[in-house]
C-alpha atoms as a PDB file:
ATOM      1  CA  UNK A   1      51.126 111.966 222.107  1.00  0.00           C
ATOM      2  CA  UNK A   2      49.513 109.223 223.463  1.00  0.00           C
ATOM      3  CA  UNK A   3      46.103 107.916 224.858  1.00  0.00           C
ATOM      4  CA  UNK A   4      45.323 110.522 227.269  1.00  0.00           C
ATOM      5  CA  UNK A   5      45.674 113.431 224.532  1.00  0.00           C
ATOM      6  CA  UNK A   6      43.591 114.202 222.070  1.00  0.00           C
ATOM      7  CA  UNK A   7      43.525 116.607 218.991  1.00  0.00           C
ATOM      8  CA  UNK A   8      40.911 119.459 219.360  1.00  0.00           C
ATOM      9  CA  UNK A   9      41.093 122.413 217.644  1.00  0.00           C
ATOM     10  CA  UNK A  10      41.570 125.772 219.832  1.00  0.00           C
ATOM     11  CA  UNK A  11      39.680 128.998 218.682  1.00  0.00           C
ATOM     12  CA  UNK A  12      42.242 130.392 215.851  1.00  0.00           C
ATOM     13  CA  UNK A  13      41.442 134.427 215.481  1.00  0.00           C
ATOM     14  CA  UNK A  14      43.273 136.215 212.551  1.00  0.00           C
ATOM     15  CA  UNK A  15      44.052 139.697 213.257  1.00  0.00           C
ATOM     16  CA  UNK A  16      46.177 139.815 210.260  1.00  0.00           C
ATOM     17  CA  UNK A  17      43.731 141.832 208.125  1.00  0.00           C
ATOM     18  CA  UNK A  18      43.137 144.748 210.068  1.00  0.00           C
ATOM     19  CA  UNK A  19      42.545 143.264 213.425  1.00  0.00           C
ATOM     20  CA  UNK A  20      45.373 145.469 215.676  1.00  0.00           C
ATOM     21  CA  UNK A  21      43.940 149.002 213.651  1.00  0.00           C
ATOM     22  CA  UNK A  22      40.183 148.021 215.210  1.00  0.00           C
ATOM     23  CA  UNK A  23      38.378 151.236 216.261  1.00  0.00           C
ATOM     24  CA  UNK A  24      37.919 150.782 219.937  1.00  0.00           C
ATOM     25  CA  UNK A  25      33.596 150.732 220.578  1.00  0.00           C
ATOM     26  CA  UNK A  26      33.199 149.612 217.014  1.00  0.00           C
ATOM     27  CA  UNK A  27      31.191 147.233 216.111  1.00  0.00           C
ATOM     28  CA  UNK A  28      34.016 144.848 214.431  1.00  0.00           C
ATOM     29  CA  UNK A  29      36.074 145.584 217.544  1.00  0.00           C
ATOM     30  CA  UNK A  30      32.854 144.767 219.734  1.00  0.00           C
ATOM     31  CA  UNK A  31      32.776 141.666 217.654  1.00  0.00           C
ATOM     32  CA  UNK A  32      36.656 140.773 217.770  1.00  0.00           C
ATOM     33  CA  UNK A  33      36.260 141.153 221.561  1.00  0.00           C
ATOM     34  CA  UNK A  34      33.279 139.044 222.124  1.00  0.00           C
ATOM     35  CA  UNK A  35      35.041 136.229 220.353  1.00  0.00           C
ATOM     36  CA  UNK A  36      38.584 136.853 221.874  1.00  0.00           C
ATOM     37  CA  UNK A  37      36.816 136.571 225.365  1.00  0.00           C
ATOM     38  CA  UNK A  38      34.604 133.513 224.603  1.00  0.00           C
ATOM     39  CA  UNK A  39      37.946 131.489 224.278  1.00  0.00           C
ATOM     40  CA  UNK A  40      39.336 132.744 227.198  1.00  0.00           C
ATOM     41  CA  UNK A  41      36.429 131.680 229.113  1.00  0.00           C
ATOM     42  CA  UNK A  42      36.060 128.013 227.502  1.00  0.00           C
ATOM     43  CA  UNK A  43      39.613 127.557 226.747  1.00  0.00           C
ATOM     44  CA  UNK A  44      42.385 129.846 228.449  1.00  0.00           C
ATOM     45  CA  UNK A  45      43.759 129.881 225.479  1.00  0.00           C
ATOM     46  CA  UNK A  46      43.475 130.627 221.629  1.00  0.00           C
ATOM     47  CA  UNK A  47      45.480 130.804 218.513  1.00  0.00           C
ATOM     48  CA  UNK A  48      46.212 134.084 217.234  1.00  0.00           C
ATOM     49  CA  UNK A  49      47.243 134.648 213.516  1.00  0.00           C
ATOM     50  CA  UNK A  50      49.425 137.663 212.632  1.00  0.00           C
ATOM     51  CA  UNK A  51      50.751 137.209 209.491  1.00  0.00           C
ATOM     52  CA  UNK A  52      52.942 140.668 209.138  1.00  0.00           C
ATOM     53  CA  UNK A  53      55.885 140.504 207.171  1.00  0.00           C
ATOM     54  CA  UNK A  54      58.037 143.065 209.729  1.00  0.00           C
ATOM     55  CA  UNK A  55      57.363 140.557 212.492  1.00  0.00           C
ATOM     56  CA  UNK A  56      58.035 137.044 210.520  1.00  0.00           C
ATOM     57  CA  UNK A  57      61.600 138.618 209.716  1.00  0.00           C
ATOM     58  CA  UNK A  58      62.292 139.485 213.045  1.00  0.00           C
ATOM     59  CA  UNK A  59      60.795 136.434 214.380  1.00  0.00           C
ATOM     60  CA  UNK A  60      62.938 133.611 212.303  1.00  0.00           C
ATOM     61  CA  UNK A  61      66.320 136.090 213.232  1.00  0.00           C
ATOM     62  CA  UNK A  62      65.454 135.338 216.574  1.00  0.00           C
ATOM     63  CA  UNK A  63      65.071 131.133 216.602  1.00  0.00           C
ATOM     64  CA  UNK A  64      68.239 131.078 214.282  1.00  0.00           C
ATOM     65  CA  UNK A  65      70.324 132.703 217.173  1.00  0.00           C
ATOM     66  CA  UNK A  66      69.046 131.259 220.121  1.00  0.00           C
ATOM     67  CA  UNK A  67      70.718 127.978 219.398  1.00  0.00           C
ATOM     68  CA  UNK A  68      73.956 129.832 219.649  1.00  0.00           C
ATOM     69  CA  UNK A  69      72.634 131.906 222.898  1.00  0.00           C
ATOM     70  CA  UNK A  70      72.313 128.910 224.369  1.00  0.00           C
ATOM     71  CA  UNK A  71      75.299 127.388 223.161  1.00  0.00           C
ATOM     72  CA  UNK A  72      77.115 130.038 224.869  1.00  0.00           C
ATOM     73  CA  UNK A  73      79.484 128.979 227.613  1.00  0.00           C
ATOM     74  CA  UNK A  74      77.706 128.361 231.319  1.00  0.00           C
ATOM     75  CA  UNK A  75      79.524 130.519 233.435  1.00  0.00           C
ATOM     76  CA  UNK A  76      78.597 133.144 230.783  1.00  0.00           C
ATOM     77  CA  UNK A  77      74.905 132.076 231.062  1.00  0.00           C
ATOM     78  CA  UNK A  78      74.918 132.049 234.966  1.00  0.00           C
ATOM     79  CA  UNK A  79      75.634 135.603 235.276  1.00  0.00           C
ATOM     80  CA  UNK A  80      72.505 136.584 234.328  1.00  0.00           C
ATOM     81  CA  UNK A  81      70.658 137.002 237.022  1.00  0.00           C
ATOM     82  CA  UNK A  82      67.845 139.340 238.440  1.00  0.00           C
ATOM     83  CA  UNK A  83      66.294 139.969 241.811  1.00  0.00           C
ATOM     84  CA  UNK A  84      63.006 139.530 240.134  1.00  0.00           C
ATOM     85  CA  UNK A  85      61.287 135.946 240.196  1.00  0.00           C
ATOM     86  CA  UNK A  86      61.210 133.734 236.873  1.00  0.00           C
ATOM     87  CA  UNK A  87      63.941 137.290 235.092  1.00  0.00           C
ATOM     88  CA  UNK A  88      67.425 134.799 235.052  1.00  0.00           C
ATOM     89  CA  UNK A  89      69.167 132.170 233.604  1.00  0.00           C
ATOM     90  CA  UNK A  90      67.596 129.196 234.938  1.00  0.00           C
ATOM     91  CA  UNK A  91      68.656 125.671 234.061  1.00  0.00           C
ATOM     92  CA  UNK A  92      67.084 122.597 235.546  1.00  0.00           C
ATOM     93  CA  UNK A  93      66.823 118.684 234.488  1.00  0.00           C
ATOM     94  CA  UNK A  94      62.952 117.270 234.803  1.00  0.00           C
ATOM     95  CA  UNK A  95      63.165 113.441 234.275  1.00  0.00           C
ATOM     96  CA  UNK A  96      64.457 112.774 230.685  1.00  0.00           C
ATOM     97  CA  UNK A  97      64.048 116.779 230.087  1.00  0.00           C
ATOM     98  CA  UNK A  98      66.599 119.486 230.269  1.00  0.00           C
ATOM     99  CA  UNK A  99      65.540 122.726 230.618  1.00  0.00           C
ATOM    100  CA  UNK A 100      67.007 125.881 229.858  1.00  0.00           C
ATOM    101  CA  UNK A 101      65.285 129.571 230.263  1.00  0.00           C
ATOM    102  CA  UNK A 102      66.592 133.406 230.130  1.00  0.00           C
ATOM    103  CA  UNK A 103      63.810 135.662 231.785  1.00  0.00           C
ATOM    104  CA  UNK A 104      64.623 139.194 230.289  1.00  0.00           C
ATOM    105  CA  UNK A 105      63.097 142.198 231.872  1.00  0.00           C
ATOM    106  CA  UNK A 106      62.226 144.231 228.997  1.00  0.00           C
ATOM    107  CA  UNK A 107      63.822 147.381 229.993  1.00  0.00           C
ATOM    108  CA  UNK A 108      67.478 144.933 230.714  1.00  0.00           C
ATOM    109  CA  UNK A 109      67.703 143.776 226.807  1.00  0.00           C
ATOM    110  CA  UNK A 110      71.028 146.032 226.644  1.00  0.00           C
ATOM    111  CA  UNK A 111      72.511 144.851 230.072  1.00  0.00           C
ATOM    112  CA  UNK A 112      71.445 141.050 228.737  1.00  0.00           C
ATOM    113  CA  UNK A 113      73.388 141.125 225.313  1.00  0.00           C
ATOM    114  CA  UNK A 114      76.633 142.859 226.870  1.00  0.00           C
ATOM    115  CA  UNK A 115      76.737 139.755 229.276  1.00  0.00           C
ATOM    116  CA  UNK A 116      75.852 137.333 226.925  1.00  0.00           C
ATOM    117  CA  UNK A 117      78.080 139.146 224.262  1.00  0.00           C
ATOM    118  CA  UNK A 118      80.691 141.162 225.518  1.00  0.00           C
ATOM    119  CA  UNK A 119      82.033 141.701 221.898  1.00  0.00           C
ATOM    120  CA  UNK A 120      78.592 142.835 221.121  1.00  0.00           C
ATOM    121  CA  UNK A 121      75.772 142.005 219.090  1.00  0.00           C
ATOM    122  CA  UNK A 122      73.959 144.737 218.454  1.00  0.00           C
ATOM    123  CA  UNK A 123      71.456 143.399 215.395  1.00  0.00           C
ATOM    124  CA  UNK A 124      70.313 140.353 217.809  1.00  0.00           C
ATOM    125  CA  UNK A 125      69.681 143.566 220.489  1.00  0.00           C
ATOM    126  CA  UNK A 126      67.755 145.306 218.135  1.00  0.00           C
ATOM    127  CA  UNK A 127      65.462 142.211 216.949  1.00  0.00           C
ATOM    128  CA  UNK A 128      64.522 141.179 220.396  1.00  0.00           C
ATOM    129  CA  UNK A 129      63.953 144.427 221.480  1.00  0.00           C
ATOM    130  CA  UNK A 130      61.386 145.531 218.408  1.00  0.00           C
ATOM    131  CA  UNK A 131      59.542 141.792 218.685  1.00  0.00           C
ATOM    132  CA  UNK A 132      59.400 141.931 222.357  1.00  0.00           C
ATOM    133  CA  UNK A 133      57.681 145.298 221.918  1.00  0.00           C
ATOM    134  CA  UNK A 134      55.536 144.294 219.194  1.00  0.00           C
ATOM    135  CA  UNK A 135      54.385 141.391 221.318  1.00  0.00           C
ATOM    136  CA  UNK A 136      53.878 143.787 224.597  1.00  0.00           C
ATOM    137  CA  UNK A 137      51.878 145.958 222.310  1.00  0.00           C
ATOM    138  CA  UNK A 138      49.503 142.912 221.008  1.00  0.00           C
ATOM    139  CA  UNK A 139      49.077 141.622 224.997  1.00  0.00           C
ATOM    140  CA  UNK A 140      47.827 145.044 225.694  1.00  0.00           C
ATOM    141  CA  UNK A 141      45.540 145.446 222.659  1.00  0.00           C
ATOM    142  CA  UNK A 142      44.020 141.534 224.007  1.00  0.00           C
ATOM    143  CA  UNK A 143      44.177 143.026 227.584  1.00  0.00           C
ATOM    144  CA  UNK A 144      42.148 145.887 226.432  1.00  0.00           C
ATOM    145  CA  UNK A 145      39.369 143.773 224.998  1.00  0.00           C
ATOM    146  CA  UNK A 146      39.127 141.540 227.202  1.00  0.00           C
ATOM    147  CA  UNK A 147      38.694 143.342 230.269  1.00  0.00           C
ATOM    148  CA  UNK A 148      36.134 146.246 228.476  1.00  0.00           C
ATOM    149  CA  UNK A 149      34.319 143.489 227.515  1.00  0.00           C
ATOM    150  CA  UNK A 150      33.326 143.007 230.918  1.00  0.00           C
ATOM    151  CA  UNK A 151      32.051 146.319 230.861  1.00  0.00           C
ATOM    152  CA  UNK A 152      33.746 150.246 230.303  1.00  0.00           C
ATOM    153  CA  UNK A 153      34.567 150.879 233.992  1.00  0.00           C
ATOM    154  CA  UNK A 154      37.621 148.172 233.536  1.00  0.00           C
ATOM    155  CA  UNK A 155      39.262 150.317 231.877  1.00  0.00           C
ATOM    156  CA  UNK A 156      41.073 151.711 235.069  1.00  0.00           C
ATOM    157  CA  UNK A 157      42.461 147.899 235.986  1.00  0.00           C
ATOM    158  CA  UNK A 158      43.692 147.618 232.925  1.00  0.00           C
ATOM    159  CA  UNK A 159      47.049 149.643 233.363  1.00  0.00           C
ATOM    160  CA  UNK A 160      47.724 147.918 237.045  1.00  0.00           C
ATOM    161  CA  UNK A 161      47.761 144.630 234.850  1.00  0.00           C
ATOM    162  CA  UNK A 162      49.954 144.994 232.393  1.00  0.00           C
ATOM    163  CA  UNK A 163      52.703 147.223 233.920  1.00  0.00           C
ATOM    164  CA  UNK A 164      55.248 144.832 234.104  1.00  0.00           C
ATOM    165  CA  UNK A 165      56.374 143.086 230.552  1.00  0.00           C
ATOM    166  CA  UNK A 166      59.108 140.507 230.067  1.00  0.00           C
ATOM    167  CA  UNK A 167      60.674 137.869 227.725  1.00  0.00           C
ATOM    168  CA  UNK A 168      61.290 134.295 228.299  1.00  0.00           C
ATOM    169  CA  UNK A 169      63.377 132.464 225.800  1.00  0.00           C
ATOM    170  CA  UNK A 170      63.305 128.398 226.401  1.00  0.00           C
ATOM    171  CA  UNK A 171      65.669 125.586 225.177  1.00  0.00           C
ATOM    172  CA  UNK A 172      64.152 122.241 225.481  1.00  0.00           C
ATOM    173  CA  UNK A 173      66.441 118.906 224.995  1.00  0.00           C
ATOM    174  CA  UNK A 174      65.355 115.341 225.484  1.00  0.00           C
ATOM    175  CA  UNK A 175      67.639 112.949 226.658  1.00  0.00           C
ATOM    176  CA  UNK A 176      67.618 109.291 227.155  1.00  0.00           C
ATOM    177  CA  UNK A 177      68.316 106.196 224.886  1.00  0.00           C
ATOM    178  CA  UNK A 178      68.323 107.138 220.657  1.00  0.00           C
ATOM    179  CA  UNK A 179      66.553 110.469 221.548  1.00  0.00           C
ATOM    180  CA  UNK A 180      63.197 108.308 221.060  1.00  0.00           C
ATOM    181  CA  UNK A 181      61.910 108.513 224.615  1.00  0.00           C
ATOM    182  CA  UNK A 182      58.976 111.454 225.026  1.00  0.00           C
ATOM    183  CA  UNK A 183      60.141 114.141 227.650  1.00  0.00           C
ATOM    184  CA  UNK A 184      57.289 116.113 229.780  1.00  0.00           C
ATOM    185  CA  UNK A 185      57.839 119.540 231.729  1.00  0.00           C
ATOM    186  CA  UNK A 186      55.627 119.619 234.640  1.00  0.00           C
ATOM    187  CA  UNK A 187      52.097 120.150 234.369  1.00  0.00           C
ATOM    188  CA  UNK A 188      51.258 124.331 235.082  1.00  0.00           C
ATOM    189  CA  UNK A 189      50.177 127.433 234.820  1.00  0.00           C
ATOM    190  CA  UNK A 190      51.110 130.886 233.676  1.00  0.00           C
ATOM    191  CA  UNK A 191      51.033 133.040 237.485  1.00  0.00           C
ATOM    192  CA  UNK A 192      51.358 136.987 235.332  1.00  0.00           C
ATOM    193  CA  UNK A 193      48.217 138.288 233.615  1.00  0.00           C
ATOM    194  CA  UNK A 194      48.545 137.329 229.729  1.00  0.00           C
ATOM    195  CA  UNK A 195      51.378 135.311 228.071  1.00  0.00           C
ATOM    196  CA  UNK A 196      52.312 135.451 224.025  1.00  0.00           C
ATOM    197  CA  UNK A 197      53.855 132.138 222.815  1.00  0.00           C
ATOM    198  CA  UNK A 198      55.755 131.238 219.746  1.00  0.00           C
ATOM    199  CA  UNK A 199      58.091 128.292 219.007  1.00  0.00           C
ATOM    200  CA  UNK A 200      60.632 126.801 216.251  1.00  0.00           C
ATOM    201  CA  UNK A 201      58.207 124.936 214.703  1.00  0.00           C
ATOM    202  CA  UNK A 202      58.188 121.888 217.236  1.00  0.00           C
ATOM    203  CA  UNK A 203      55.207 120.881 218.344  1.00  0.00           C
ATOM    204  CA  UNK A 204      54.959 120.279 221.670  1.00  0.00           C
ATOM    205  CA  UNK A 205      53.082 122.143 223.552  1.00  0.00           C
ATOM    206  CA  UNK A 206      49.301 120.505 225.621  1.00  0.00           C
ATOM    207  CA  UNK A 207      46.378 122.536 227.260  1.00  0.00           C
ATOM    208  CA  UNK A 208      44.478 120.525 229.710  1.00  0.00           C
ATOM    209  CA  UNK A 209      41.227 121.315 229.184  1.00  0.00           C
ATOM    210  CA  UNK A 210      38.227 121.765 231.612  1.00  0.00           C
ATOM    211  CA  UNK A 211      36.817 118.453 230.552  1.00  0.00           C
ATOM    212  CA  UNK A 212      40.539 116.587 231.893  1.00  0.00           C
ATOM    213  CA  UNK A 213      42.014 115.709 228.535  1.00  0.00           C
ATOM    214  CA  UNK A 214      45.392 117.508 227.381  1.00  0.00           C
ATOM    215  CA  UNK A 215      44.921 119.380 224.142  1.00  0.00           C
ATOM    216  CA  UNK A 216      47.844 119.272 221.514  1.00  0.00           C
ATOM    217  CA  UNK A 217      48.500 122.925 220.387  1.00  0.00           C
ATOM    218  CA  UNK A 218      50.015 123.516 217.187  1.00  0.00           C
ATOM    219  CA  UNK A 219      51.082 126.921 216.591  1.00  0.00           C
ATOM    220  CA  UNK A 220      50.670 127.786 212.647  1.00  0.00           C
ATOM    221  CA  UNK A 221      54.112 129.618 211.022  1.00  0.00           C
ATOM    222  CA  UNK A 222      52.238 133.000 210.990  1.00  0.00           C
ATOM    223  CA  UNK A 223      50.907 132.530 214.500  1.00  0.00           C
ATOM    224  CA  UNK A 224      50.954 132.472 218.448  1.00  0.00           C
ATOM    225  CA  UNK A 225      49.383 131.413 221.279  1.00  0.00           C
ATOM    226  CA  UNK A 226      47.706 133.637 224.023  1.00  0.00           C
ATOM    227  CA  UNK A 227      47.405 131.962 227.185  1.00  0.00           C
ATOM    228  CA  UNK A 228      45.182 133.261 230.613  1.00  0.00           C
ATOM    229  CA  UNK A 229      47.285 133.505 233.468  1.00  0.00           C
ATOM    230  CA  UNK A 230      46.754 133.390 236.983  1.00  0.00           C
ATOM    231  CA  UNK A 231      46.234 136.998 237.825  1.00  0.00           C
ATOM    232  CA  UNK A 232      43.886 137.582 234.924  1.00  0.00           C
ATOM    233  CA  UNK A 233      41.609 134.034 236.156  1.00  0.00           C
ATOM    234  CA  UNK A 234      41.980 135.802 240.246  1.00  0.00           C
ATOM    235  CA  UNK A 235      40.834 139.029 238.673  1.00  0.00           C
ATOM    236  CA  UNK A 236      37.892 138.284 236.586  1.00  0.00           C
ATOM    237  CA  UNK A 237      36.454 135.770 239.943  1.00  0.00           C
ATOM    238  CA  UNK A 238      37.709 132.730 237.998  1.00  0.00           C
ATOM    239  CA  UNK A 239      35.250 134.030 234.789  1.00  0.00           C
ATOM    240  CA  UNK A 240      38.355 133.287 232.677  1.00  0.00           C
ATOM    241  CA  UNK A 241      40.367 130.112 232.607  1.00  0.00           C
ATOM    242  CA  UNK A 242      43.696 129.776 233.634  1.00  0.00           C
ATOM    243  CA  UNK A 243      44.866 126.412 231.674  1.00  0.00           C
ATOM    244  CA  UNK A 244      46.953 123.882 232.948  1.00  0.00           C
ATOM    245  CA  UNK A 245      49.772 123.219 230.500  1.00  0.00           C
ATOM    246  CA  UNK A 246      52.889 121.476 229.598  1.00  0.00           C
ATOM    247  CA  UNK A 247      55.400 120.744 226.980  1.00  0.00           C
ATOM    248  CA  UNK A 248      55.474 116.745 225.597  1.00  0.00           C
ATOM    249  CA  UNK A 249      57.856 115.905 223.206  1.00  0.00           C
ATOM    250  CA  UNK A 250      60.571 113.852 221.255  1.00  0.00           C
ATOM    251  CA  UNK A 251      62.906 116.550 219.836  1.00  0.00           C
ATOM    252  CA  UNK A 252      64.501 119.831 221.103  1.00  0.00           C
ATOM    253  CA  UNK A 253      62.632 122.366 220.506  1.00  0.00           C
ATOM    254  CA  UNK A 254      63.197 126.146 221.386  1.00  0.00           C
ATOM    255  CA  UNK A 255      60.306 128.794 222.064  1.00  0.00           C
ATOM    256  CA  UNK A 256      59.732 132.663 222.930  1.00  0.00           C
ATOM    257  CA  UNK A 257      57.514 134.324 224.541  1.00  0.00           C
ATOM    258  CA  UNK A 258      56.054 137.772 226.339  1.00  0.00           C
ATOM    259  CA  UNK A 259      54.979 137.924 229.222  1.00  0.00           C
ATOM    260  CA  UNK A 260      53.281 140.499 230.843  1.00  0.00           C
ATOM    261  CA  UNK A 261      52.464 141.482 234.353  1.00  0.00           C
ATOM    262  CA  UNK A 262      51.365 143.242 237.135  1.00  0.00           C
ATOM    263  CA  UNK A 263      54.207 144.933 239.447  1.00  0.00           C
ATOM    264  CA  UNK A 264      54.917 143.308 242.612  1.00  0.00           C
ATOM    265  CA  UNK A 265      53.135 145.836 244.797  1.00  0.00           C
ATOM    266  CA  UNK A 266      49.310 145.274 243.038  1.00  0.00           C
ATOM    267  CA  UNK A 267      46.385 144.215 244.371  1.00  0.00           C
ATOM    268  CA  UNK A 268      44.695 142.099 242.591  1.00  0.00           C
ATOM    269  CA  UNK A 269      40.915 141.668 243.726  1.00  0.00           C
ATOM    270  CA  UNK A 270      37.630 140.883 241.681  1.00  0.00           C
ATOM    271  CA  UNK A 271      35.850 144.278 242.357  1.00  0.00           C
ATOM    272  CA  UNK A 272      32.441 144.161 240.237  1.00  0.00           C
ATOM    273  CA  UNK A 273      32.629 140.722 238.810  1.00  0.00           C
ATOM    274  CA  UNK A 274      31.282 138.625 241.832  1.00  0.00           C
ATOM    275  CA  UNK A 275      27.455 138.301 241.458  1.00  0.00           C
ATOM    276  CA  UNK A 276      26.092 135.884 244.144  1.00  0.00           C
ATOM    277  CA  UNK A 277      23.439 133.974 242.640  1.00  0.00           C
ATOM    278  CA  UNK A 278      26.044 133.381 239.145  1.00  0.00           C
ATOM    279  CA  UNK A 279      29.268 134.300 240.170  1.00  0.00           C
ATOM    280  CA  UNK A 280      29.727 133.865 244.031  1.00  0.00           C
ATOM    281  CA  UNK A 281      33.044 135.094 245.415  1.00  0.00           C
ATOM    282  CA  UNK A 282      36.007 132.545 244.298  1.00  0.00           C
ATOM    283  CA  UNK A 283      38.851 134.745 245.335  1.00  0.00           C
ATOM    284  CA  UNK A 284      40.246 137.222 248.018  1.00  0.00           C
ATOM    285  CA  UNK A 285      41.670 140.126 247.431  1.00  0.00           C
ATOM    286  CA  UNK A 286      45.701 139.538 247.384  1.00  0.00           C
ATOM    287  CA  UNK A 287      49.226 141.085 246.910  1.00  0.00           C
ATOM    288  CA  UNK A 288      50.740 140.021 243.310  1.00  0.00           C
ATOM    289  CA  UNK A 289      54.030 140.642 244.702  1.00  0.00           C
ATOM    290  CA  UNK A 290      53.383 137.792 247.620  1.00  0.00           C
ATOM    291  CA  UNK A 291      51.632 135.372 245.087  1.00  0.00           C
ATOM    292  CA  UNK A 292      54.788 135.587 243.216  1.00  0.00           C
ATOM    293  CA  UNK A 293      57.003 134.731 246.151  1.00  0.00           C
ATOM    294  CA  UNK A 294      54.891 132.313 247.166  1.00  0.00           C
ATOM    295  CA  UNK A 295      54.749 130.007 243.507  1.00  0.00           C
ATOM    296  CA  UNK A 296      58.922 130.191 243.397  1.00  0.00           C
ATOM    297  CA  UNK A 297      59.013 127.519 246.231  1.00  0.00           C
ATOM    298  CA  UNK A 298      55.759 126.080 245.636  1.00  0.00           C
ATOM    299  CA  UNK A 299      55.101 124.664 242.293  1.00  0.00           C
ATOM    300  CA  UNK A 300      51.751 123.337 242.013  1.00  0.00           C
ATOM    301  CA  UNK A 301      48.958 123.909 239.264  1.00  0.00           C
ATOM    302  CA  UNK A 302      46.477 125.538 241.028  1.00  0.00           C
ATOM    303  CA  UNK A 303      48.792 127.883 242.840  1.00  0.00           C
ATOM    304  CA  UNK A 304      46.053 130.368 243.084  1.00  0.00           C
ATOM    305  CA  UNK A 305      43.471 128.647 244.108  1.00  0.00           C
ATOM    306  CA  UNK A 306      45.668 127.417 246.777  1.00  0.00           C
ATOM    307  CA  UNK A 307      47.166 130.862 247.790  1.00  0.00           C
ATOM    308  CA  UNK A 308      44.339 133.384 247.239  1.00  0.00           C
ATOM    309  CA  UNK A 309      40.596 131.068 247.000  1.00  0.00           C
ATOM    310  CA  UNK A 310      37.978 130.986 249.278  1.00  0.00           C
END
C-alpha cells in the first residue's frame, strides 16, 4: 500500500479457548491482562481471535445484508437520524472515497429496522442485536482488564466508561478511472473509550504507529480488532495509545463495529495514574460530553491533545 507502509505484525491474542470464562484475580487472567495491556500501551491496538461458532453465523448474516441496507433508497437512509454525535446516517465523499455510515444506539436497533424496513425484518433485528451485545460484552471484559491492571481501585471508573455502547456499520466505495485508483479516509482517531472492529474480508485498514509508519492490519476470518480510543488514552495520562488510523484501499469494502462509551455528562480525569518523576500530568480533567461536541466540527488527529492536554 505503498512506500510509506509497511507490514508489521500487531499483537494477535486468542481468547477462543477459554479466554472470556477467565476467573477474574487468576493467574491466567492476571496473565491475559498483562499481555492485553502491553499492546495497548505499544500499539493502541491488537488482534483479537474469537473463533465461536454462534458469533461467525451471526457475523457473515450481517455483511451479506448490509449491501442491501445500504442499497436501500436515500431518502429512506436520511431519516435516520439521532441527536447524539457520530448515532445517524451519515454520507460524505473524501477525494476518490465515498463514505457511507449508520451509527445505531444500541438500545434504537428496533426503531432502526422499522425505518430502514417498514415491511419488517425481524431476523436481520435479531442478528444485530445478539452480535452487538456479544461485542459490548467482550469491550467490557477488555475494559475490565485493562483498567484493574492498573491496579484494583479502577474498578469504580470502569462503569463511567463503558456506559454508553453503539454500532457503526460502514460502506466504503472507491471511485475514479477502472476502480484502480487507491482511496484514503482521513487519517484519525477513535474519541469513545474502546472500539471492536470487523470487516468483509477487505483489507484495508492502517495503524500509524508511534515510530511514524502506517501499519497494514489484516483482520483474520475468526477475528477483530480492538482499538484505544481517546477517552481511554485521556484517562490512563496518555499510558495507553490512542492510534492514528485510516482506511487505504482499491475495492469496496464494508465493516462493523462496537463502540463503546462514556455518557455525555462524565468526567474523565487521570486520578492516580500521574506520577511526576514517570508519568507527569498530560491531561486535565474534562467533560466527555464537550470533547464530543467539540471533535464534530473539528476533525483533527490529536483532538485530545488539542482539547484537554496540558
Amino acid at each position: 500500500m505503498g512506500s510509506e507502509s509497511e507490514i508489521l505484525v500487531l499483537p494477535c491474542l486468542d481468547f477462543g479457548k477459554g479466554g472470556m470464562t477467565l476467573e477474574a484475580g487468576s493467574e491466567e487472567w492476571k496473565e491475559m491482562s498483562m499481555k492485553v495491556r502491553e499492546a495497548c500501551e505499544s500499539y493502541g491496538c491488537f488482534i483479537l481471535k474469537y473463533d465461536d461458532m454462534s458469533i461467525k453465523g451471526v457475523r457473515e448474516f450481517i455483511f451479506k445484508d448490509l449491501k442491501p441496507l445500504f442499497e436501500l433508497p436515500e431518502e429512506t437512509k436520511q431519516k435516520h437520524k439521532h441527536s447524539t454525535p457520530f448515532n445517524s446516517y451519515t454520507n460524505m465523499t473524501l477525494g476518490n472515497l465515498s463514505y457511507q455510515t449508520f451509527g445505531i444506539n444500541q438500545v434504537t436497533i428496533d426503531n432502526f429496522t422499522n425505518i430502514m424496513w417498514p415491511q419488517g425484518n425481524p431476523s436481520f433485528c435479531e442478528a444485530l442485536k445478539g452480535m452487538s451485545l456479544k461485542m459490548s460484552e467482550i469491550n467490557s471484559y477488555l475494559l475490565k482488564m485493562i483498567m484493574e491492571g492498573y491496579g484494583p481501585q479502577h474498578s469504580v471508573d470502569l462503569e463511567s466508561m463503558k456506559c454508553g455502547t453503539y454500532v457503526r456499520f460502514n460502506k466504503y466505495i472507491v471511485s475514479g478511472n477502472g476502480g484502480d485508483e487507491k482511496a484514503k479516509r482521513f487519517a484519525h482517531t477513535d474519541r469513545n473509550s474502546l472500539t471492536i472492529l470487523c470487516d468483509n474480508g477487505v483489507q484495508a485498514l492502517q495503524v500509524l504507529s508511534k515510530t511514524g509508519k502506517w501499519i497494514e492490519v489484516n483482520i483474520p476470518q475468526d477475528g477483530f480488532v480492538v482499538i484505544i480510543g481517546d477517552a481511554l488514552k485521556a484517562w490512563s495520562n496518555g499510558r495507553l495509545h490512542s492510534p492514528t488510523h485510516k482506511v487505504e484501499m482499491s475495492g469496496d469494502r464494508y465493516s462493523f463495529g462496537v463502540f463503546t462509551a462514556p455518557n455525555s455528562e462524565v468526567m474523565i480525569e487521570p486520578r492516580e495514574l500521574v506520577d511526576d518523576k514517570l508519568y507527569p500530568l498530560r491531561y486535565r480533567a474534562f467533560d466527555y460530553g464537550k470533547f464530543m461536541s467539540y471533535c464534530t466540527s473539528n476533525i483533527t488527529p490529536d483532538a485530545v491533545d488539542v482539547f484537554a492536554g496540558i
